[in-house]
Protein backbone atom coordinates (compact mmCIF):
# COMPACT_ATOMS: atom_id res chain seq x y z
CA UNK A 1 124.24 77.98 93.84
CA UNK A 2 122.81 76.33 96.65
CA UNK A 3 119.65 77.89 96.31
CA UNK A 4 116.65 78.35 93.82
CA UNK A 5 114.65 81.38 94.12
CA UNK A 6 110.79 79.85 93.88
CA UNK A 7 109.57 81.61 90.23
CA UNK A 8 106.98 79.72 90.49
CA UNK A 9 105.65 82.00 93.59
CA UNK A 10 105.91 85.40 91.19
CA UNK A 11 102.65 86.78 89.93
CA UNK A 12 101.88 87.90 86.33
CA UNK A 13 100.68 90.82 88.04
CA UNK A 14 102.37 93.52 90.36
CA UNK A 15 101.02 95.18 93.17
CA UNK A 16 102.57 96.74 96.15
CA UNK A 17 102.34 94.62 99.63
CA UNK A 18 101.32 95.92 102.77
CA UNK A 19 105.26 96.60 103.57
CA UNK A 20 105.44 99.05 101.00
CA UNK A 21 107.35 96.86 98.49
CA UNK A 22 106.52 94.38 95.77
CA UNK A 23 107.56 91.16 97.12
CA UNK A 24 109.28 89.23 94.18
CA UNK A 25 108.76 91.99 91.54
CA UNK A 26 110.85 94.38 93.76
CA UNK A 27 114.34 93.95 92.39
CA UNK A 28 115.81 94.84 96.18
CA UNK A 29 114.09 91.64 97.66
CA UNK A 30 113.80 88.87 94.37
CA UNK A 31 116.33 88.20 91.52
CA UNK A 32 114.43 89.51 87.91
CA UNK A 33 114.87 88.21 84.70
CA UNK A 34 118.26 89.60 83.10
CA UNK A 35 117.15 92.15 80.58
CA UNK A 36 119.60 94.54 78.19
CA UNK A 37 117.26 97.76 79.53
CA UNK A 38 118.73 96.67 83.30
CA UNK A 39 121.29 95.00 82.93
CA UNK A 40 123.03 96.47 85.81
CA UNK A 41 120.46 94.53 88.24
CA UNK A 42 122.25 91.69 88.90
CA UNK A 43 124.40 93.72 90.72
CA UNK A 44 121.81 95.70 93.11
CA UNK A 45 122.91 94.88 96.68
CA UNK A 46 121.26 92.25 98.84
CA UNK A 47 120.42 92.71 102.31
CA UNK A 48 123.65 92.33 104.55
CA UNK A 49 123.63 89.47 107.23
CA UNK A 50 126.07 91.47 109.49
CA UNK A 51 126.30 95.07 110.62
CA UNK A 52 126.88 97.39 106.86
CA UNK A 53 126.97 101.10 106.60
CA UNK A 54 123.45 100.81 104.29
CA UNK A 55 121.90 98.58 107.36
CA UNK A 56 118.71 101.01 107.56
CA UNK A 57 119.05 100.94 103.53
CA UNK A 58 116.46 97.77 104.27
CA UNK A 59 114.75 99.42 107.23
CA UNK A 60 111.21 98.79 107.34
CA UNK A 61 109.12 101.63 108.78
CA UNK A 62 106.46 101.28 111.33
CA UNK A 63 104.29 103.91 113.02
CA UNK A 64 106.14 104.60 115.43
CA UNK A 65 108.34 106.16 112.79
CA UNK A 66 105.26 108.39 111.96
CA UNK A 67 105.42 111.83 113.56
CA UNK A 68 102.28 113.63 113.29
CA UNK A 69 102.23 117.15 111.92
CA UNK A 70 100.94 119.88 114.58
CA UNK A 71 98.58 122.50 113.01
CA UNK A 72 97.73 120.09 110.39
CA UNK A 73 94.00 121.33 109.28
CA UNK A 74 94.10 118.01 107.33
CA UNK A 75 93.99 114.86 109.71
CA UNK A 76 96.65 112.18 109.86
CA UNK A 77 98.88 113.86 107.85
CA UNK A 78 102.97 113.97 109.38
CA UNK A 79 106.40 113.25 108.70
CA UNK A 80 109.12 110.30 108.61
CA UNK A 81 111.12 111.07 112.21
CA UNK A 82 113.80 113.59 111.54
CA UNK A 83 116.67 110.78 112.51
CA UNK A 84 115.53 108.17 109.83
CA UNK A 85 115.17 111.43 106.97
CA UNK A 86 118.24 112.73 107.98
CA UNK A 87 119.94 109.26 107.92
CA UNK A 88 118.75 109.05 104.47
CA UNK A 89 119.29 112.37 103.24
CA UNK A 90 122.85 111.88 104.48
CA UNK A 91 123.38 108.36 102.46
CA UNK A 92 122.19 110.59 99.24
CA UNK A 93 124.44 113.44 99.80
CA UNK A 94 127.30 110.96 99.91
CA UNK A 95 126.20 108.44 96.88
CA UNK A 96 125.00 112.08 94.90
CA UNK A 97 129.02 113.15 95.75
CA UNK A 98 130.43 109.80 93.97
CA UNK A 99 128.08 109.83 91.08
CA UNK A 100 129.14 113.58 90.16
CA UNK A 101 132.92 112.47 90.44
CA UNK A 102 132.19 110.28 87.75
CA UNK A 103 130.15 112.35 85.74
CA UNK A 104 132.59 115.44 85.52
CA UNK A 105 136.10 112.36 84.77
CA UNK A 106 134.86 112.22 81.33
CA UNK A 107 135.60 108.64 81.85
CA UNK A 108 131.80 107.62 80.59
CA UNK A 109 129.71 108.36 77.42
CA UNK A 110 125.99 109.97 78.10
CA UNK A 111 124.24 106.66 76.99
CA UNK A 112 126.43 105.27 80.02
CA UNK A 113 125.17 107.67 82.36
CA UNK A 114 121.67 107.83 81.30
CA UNK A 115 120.46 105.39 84.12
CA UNK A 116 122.43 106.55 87.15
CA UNK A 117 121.37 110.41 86.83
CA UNK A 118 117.45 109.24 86.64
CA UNK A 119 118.11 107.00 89.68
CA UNK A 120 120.06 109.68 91.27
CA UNK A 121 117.39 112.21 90.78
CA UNK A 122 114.34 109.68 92.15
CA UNK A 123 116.42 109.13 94.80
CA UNK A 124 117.21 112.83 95.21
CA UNK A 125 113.17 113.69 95.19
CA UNK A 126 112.13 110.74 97.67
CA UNK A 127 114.92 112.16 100.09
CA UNK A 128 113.19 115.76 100.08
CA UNK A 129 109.84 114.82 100.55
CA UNK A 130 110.59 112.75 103.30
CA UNK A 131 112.06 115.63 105.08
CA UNK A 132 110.17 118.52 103.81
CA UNK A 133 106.54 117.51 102.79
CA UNK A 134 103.71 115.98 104.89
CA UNK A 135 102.23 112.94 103.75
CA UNK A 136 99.63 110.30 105.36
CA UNK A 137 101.25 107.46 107.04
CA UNK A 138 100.76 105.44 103.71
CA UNK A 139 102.84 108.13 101.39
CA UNK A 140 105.18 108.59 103.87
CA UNK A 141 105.88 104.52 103.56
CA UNK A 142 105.77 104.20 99.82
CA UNK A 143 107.79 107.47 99.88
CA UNK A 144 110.46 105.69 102.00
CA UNK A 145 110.45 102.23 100.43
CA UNK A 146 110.48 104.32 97.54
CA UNK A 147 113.68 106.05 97.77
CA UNK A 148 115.23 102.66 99.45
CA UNK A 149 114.96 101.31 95.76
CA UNK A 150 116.39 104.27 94.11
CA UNK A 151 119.07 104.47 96.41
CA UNK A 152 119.98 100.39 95.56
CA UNK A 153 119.53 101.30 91.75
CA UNK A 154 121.70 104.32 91.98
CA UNK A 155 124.71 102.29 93.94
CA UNK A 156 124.28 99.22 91.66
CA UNK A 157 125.05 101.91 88.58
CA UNK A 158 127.63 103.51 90.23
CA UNK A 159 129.38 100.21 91.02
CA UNK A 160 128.50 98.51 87.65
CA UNK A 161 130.14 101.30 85.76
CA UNK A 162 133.00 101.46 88.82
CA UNK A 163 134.16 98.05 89.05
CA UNK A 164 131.51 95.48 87.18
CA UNK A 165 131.79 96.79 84.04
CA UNK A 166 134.96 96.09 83.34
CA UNK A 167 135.93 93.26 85.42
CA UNK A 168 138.62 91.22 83.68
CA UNK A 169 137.80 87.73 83.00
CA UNK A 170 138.25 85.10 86.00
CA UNK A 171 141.72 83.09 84.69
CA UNK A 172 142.00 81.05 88.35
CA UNK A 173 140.75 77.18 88.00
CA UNK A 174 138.93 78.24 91.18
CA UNK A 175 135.58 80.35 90.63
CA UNK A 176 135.74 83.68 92.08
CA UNK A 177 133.76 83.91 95.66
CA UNK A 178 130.02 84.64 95.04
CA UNK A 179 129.14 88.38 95.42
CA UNK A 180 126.47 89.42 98.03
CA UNK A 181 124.39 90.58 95.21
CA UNK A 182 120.78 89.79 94.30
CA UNK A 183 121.93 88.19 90.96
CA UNK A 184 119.57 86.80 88.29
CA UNK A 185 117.38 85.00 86.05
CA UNK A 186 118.40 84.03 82.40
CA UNK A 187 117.65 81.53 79.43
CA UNK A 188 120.90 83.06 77.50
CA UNK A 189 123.82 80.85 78.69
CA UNK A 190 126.32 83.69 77.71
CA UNK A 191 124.66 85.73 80.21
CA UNK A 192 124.81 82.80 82.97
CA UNK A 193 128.43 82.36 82.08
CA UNK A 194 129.65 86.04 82.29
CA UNK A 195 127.74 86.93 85.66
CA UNK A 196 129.13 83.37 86.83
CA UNK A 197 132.68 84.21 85.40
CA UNK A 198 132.20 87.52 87.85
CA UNK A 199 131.07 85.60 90.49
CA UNK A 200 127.76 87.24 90.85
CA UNK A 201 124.79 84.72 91.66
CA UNK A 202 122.94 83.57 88.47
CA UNK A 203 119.72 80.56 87.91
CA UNK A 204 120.06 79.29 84.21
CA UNK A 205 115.92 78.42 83.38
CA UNK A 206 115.91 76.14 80.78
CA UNK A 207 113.34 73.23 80.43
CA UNK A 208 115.00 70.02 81.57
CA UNK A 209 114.71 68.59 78.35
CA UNK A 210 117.27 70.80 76.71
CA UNK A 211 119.64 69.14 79.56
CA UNK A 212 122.03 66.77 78.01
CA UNK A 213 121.43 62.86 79.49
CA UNK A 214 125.13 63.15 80.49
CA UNK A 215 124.59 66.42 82.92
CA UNK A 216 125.85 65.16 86.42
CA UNK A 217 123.41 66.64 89.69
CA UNK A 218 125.93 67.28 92.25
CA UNK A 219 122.93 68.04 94.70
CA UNK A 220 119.42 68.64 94.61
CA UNK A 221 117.82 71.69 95.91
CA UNK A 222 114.24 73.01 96.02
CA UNK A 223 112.95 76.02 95.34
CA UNK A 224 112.51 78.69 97.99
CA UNK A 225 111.10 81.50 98.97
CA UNK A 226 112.82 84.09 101.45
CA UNK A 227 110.75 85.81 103.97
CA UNK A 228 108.54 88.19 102.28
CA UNK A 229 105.24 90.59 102.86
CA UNK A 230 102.97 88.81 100.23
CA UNK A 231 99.13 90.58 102.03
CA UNK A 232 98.60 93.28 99.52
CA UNK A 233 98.16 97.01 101.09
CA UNK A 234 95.04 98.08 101.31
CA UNK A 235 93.88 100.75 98.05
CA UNK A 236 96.54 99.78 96.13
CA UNK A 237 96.22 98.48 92.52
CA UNK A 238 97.74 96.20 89.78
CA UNK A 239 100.30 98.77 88.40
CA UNK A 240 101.40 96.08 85.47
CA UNK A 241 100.56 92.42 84.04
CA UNK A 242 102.83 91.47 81.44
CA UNK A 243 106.37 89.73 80.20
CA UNK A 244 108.95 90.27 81.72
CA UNK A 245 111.81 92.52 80.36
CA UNK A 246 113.62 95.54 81.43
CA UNK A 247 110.22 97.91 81.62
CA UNK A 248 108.91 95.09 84.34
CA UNK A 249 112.25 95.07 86.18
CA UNK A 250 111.24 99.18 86.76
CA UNK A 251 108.01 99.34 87.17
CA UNK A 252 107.52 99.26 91.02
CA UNK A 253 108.86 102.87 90.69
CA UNK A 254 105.91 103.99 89.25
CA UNK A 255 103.03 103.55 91.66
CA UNK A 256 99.43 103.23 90.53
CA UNK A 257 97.56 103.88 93.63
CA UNK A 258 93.52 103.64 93.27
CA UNK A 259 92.31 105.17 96.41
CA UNK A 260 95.74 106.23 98.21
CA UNK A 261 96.71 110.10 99.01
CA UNK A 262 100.81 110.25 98.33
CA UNK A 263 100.08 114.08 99.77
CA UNK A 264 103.26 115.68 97.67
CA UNK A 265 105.29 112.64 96.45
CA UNK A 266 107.16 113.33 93.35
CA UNK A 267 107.12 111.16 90.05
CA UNK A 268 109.64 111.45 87.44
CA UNK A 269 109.45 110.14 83.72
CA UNK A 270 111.79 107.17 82.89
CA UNK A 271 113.90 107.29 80.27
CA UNK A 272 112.55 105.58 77.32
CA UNK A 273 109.85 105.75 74.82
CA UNK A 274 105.65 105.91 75.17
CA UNK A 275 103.85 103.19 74.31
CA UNK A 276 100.00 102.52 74.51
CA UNK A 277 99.10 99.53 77.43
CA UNK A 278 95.20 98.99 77.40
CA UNK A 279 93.70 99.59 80.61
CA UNK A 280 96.48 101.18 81.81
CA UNK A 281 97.17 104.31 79.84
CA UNK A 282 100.73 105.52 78.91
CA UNK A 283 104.04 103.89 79.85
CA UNK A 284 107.12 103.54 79.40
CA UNK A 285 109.45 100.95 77.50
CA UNK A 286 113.04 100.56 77.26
């Protein structure tokens, strides 16, 4: 690869930005650390360059996207604007259409489809708040950024389990051409090989030591950081500090807001087990 995402620039703690997302921890916008829990991530979708049917998939919101709800007794409360919920609801219906196809083939075990029905439904509930229930202009973004990252979980599943899965090794002495995927982070060089073999983008971290003196640099690139909201959004709190791992990979999609009204957002339980986090209360682990 010609370039090195900048880990060096990700935070032991995650909190959402101003934009609604969480800037490297948001698996839409940063590679994440390859994990068994996720380990369709790699393939979650990167933001096109040219025109794609999932353009507004990466739409960020603004308030002029706010329309205010008439006969509200409470003030500032309204709705996304009826093209960009409809535009979304749409995208769901469609992705909700495939998803079912392959549920009913028999073609894949219920451990297999564990993860795409929970994304599915997420990004089934973010779709009908956004057209049915008034929120402030705050829910009404995290709602929307929201069910942006369910909808890029759900496709990544559909197409992991569609074509990724079972991708037959690369036997050309040419590599195959790199994917416009987010990729990701590894120490495991079977895991950089495989998502290499596939053509997907991948960053072996290993300390340079461990580098034979032999190795030959063929260039030398810097780390970088694409163009990111980094100023955290006002109310908001740390939602998690720790390792990284598939739970961290997940846990933007469980907001932790300290002072913010998300009027009648829905939250769903992950799949997974309970486990205690002090300070923090009950999560989830995979």
């Amino acid at each position: 690869m010609m370039t090195i995402p900048d880990i060096g620039k990700d935070p032991y703690q995650i909190q959402v930005r101003a934009d609604g997302r969480f800037a490297t921890a948001d698996f839409t916008l940063f590679p994440q650390w390859y994990a068994e829990g996720t380990d369709y991530f790699p393939y979650v979708r990167k933001k096109p360059v040219d025109n794609d049917p999932y353009d507004i998939i990466w739409y960020n919101i603004s308030n002029r996207d706010f329309i205010g709800e008439e006969g509200s007794i409470s003030g500032g409360m309204g709705r996304l604007s009826c093209h960009l919920s409809e535009s979304f609801a749409d995208l769901s219906r469609d992705l909700m259409g495939k998803v079912k196809k392959q549920v009913i083939s028999g073609q894949h075990t219920k451990e297999e489809l564990k993860d795409i029905l929970f994304c599915q439904r997420g990004m089934q509930f973010a779709s009908l708040t956004l057209l049915h229930a008034p929120q402030n202009y705050e829910g009404v973004l995290l709602t929307v950024t929201s069910f942006q990252r369910y909808f890029l979980e759900t496709l990544a599943c559909y197409e992991y389990l569609t074509y990724w899965k079972d991708m037959p090794m690369n036997v050309s002495d040419e590599p195959r051409r790199t994917a416009h995927v987010i990729g990701a982070l590894t120490y495991e060089v079977e895991v950089a090989m495989n998502l290499f073999d596939k053509g997907v983008p991948v960053w072996l971290v290993r300390h340079a030591s461990s580098f034979p003196l032999t190795t030959i640099l063929v260039n030398e690139v810097r780390p970088a950081l694409d163009p990111m909201v980094l100023e955290l959004l006002p109310g908001s709190a740390v939602i998690w500090g720790g390792d990284s791992g598939a739970f961290r990979n997940r846990v933007c999609q469980s907001l932790r807001m300290a002072s913010i009204n998300l009027g009648h957002s829905a939250y769903q339980a992950a799949p997974g087990r309970f486990v205690t986090v002090a300070n923090q209360g009950w999560f989830l682990i995979y």
